[in-house]
PDB file of N, CA and C in Angstrom:
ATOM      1  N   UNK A   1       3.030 129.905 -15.145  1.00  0.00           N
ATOM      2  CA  UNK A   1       4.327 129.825 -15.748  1.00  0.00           C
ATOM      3  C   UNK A   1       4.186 130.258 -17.198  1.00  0.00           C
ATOM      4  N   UNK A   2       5.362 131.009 -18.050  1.00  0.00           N
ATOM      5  CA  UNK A   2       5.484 131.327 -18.796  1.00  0.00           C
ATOM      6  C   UNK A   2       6.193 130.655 -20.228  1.00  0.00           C
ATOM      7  N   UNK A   3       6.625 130.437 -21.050  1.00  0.00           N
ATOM      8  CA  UNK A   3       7.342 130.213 -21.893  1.00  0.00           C
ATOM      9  C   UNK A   3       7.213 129.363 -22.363  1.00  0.00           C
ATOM     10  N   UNK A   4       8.672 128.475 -23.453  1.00  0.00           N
ATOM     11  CA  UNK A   4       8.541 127.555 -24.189  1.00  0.00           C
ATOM     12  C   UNK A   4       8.173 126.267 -22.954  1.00  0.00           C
ATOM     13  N   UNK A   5       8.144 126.311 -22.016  1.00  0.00           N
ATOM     14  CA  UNK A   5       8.623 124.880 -21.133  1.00  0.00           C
ATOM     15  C   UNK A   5       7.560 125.237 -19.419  1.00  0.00           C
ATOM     16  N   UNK A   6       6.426 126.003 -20.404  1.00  0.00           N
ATOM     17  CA  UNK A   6       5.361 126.649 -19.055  1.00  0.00           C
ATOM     18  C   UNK A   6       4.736 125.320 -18.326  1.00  0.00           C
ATOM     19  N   UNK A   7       4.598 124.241 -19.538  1.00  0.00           N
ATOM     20  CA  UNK A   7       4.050 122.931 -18.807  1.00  0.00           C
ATOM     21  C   UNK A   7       4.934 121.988 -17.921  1.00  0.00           C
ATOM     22  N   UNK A   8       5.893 122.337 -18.239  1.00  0.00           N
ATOM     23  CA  UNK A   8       6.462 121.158 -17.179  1.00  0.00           C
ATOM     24  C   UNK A   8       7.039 122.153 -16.152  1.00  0.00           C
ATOM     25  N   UNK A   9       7.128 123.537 -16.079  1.00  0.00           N
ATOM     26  CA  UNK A   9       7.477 123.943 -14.611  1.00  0.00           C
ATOM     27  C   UNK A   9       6.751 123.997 -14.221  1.00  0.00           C
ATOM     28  N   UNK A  10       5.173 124.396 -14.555  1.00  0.00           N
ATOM     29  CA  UNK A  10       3.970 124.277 -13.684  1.00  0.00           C
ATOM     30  C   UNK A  10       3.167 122.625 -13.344  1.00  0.00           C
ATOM     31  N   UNK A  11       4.119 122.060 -13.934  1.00  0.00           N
ATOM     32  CA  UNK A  11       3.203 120.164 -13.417  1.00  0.00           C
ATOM     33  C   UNK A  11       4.758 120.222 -11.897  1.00  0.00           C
ATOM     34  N   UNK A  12       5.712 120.658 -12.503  1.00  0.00           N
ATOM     35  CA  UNK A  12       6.861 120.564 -11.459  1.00  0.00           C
ATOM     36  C   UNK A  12       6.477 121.311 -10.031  1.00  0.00           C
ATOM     37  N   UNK A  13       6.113 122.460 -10.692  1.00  0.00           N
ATOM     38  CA  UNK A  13       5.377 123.087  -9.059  1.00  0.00           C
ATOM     39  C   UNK A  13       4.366 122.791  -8.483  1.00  0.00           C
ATOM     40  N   UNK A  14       3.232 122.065  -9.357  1.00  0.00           N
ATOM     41  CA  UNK A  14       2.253 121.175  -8.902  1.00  0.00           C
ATOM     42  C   UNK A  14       2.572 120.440  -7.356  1.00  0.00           C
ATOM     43  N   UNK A  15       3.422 119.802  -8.231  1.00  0.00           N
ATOM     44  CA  UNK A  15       4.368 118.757  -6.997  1.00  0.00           C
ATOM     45  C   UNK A  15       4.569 119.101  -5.958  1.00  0.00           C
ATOM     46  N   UNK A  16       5.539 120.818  -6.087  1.00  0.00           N
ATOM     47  CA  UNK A  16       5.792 121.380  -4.931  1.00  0.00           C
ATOM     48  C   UNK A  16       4.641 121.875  -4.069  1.00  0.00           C
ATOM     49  N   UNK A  17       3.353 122.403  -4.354  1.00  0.00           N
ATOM     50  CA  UNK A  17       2.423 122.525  -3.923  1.00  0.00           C
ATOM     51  C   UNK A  17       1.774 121.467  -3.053  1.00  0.00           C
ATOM     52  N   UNK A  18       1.871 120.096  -3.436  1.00  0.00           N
ATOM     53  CA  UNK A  18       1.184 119.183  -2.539  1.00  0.00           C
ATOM     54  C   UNK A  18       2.509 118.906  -1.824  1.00  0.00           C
ATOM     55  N   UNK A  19       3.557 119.059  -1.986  1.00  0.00           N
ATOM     56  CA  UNK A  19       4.419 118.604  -0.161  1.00  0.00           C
ATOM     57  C   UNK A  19       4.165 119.758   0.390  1.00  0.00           C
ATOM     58  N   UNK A  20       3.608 121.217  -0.202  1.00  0.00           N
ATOM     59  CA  UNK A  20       3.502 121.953   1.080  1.00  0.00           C
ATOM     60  C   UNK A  20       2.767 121.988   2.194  1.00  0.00           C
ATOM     61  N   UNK A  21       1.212 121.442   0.764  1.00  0.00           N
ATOM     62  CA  UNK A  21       0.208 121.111   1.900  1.00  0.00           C
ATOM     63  C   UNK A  21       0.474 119.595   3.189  1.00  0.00           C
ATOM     64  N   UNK A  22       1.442 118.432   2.633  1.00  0.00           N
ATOM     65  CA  UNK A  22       1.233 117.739   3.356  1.00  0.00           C
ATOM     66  C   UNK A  22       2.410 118.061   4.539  1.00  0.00           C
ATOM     67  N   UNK A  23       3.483 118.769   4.094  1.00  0.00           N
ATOM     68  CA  UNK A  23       4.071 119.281   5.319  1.00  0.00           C
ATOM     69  C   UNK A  23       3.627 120.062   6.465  1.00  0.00           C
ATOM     70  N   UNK A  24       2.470 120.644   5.562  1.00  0.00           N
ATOM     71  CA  UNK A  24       2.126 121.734   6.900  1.00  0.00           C
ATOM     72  C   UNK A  24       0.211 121.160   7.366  1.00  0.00           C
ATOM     73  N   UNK A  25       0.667 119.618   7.085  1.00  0.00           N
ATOM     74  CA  UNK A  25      -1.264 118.740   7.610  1.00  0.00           C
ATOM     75  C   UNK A  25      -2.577 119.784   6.942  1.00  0.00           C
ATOM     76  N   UNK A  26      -2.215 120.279   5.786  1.00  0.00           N
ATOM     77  CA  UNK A  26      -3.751 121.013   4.938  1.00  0.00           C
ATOM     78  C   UNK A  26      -4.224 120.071   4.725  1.00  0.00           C
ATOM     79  N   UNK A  27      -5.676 120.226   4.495  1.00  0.00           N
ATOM     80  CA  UNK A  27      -6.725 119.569   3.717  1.00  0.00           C
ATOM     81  C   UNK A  27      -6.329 120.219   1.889  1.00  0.00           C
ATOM     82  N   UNK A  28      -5.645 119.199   0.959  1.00  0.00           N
ATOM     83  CA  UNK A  28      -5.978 119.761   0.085  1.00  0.00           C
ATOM     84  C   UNK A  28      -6.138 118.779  -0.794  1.00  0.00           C
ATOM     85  N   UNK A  29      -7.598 119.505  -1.407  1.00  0.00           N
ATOM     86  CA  UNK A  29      -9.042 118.757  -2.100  1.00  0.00           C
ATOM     87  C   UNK A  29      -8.443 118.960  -3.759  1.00  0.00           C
ATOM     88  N   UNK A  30      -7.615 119.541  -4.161  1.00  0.00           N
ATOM     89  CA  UNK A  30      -7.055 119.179  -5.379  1.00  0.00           C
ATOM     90  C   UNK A  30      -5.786 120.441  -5.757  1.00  0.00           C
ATOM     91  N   UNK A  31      -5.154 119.314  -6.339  1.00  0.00           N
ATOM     92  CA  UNK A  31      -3.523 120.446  -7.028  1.00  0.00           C
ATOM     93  C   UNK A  31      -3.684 120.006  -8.327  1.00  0.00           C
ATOM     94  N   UNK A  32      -2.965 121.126  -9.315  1.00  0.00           N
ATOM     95  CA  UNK A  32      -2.610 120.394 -10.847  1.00  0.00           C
ATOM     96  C   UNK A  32      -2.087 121.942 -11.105  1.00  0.00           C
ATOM     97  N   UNK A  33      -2.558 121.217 -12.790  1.00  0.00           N
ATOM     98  CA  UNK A  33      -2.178 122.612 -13.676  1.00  0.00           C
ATOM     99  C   UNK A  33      -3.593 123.265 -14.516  1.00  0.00           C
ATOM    100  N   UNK A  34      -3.859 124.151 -15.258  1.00  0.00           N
ATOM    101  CA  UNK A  34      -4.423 124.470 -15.941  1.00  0.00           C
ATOM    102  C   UNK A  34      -3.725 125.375 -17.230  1.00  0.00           C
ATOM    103  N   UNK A  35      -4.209 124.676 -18.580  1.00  0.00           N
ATOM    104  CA  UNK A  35      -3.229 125.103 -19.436  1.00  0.00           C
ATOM    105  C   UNK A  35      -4.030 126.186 -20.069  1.00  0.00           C
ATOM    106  N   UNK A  36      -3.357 127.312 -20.216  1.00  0.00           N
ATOM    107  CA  UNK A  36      -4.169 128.642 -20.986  1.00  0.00           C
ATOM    108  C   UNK A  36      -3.924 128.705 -22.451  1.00  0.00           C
ATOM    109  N   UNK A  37      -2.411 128.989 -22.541  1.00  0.00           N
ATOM    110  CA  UNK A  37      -2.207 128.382 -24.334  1.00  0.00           C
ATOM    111  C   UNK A  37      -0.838 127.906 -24.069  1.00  0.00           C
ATOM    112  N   UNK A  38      -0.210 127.174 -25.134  1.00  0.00           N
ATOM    113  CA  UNK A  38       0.927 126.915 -25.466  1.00  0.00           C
ATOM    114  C   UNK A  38       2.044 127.183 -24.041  1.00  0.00           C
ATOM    115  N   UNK A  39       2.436 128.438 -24.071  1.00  0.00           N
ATOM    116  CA  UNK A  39       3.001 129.363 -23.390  1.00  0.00           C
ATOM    117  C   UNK A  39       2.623 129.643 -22.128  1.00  0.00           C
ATOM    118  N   UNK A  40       1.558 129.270 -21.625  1.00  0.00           N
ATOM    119  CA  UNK A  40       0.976 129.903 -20.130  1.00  0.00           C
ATOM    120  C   UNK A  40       0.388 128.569 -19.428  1.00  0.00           C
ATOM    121  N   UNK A  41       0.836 127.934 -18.489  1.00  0.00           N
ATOM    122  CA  UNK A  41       0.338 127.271 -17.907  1.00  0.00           C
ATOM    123  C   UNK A  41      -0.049 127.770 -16.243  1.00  0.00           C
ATOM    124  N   UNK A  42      -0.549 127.287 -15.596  1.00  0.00           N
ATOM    125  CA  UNK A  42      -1.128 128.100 -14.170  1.00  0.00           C
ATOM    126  C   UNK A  42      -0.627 126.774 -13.426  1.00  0.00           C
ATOM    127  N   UNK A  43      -0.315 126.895 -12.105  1.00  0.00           N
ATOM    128  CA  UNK A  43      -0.184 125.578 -11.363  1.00  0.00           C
ATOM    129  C   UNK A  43      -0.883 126.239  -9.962  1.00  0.00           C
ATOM    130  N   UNK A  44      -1.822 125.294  -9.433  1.00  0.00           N
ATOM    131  CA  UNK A  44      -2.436 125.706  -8.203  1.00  0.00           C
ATOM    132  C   UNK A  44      -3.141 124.240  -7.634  1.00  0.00           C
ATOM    133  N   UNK A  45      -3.336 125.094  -6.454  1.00  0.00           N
ATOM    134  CA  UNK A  45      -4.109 124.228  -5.247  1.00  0.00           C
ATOM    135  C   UNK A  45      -5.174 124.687  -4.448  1.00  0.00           C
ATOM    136  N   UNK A  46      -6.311 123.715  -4.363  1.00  0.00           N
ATOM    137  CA  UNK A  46      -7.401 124.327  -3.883  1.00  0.00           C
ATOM    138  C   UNK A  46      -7.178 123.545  -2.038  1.00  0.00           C
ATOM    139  N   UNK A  47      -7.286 124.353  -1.241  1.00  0.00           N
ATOM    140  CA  UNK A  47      -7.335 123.902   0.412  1.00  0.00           C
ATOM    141  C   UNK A  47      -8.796 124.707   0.783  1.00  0.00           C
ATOM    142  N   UNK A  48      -8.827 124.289   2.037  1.00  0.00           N
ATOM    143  CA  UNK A  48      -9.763 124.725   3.417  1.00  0.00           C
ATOM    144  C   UNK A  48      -9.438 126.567   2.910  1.00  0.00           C
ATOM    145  N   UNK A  49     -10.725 127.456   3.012  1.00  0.00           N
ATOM    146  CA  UNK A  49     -10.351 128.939   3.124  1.00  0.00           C
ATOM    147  C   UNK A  49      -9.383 129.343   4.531  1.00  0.00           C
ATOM    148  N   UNK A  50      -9.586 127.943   5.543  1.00  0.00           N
ATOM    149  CA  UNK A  50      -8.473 128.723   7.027  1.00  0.00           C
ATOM    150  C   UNK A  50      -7.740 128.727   6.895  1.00  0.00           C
ATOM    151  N   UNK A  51      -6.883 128.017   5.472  1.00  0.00           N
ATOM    152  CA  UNK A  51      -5.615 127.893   5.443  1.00  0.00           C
ATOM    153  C   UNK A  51      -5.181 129.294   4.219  1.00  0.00           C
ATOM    154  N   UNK A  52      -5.936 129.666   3.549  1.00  0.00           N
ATOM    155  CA  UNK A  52      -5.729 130.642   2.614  1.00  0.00           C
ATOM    156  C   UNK A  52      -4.757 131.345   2.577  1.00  0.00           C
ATOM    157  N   UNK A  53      -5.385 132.133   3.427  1.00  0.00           N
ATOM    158  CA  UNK A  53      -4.589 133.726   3.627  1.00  0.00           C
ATOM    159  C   UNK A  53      -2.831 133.450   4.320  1.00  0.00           C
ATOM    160  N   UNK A  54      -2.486 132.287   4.842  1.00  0.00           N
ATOM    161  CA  UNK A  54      -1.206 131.905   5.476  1.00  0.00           C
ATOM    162  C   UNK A  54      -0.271 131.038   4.209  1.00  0.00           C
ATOM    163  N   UNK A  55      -1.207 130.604   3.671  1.00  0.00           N
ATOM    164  CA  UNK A  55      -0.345 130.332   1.904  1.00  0.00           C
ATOM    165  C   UNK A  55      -0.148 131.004   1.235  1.00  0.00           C
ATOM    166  N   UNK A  56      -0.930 131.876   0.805  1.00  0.00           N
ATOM    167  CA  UNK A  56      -1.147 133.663   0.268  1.00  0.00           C
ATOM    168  C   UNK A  56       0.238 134.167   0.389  1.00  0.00           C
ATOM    169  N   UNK A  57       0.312 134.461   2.006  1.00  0.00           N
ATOM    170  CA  UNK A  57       1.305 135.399   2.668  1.00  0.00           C
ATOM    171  C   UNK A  57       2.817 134.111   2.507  1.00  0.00           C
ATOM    172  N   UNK A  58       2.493 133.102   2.431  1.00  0.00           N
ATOM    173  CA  UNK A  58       4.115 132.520   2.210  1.00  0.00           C
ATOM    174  C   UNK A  58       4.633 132.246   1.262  1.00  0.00           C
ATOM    175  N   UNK A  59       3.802 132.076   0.320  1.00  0.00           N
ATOM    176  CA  UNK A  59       4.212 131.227  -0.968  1.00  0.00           C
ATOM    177  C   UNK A  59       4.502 132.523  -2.290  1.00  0.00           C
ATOM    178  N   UNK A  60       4.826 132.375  -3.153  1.00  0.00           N
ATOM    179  CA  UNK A  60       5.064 133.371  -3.822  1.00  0.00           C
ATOM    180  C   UNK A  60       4.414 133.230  -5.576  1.00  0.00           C
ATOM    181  N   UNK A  61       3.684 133.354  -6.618  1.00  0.00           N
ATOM    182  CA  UNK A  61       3.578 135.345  -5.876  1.00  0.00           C
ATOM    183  C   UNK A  61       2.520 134.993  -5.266  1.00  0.00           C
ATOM    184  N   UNK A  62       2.166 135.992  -4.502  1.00  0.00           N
ATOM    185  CA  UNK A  62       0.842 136.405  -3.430  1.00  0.00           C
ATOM    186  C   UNK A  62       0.024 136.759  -3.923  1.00  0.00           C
ATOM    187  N   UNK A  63      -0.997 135.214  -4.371  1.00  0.00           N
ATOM    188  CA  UNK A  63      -2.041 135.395  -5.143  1.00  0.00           C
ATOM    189  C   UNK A  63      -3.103 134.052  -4.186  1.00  0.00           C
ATOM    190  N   UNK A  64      -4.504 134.570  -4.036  1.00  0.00           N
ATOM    191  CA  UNK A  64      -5.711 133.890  -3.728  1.00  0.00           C
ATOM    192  C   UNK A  64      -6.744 134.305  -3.647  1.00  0.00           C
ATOM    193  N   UNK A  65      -6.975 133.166  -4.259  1.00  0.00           N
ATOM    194  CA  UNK A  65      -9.229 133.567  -4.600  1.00  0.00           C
ATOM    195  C   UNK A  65      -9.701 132.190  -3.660  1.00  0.00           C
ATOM    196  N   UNK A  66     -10.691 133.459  -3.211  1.00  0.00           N
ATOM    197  CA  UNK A  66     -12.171 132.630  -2.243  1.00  0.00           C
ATOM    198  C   UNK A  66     -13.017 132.592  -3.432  1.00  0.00           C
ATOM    199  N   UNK A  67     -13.600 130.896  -3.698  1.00  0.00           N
ATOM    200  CA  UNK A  67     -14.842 130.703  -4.247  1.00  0.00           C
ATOM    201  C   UNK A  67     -15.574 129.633  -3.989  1.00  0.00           C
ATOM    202  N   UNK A  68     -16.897 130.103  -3.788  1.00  0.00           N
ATOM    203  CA  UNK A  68     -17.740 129.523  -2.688  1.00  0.00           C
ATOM    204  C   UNK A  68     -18.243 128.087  -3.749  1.00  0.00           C
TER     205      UNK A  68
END
């Protein structure tokens, strides 16, 4: 997320991230945010790699990294 207010839409999508996983029974081993500066916050979730590529393809934008 971008802007004056990057932290609280990305703790807000946080949120949305873990009902996705528990709607759709993922294993997921951690959600949050990570703050870059001021202005840029990241919101993500780490799951199982089987579930990857089907979150990838639904969720938007269509972004995922495998790391071992």
């Amino acid at each position: 997320m971008r802007g004056g207010d990057a932290k609280g839409m990305a703790e807000h999508h946080a949120i949305h991230l873990k009902e996705y996983a528990a709607k759709w029974n993922m294993t997921l081993h951690e959600a949050g945010t990570e703050v870059v500066n001021d202005a840029y916050v990241v919101a993500y979730m780490i799951i199982d790699e089987s579930d990857m590529i089907t979150v990838r393809d639904n969720l938007r934008p269509h972004r995922a990294e495998y790391a071992e």
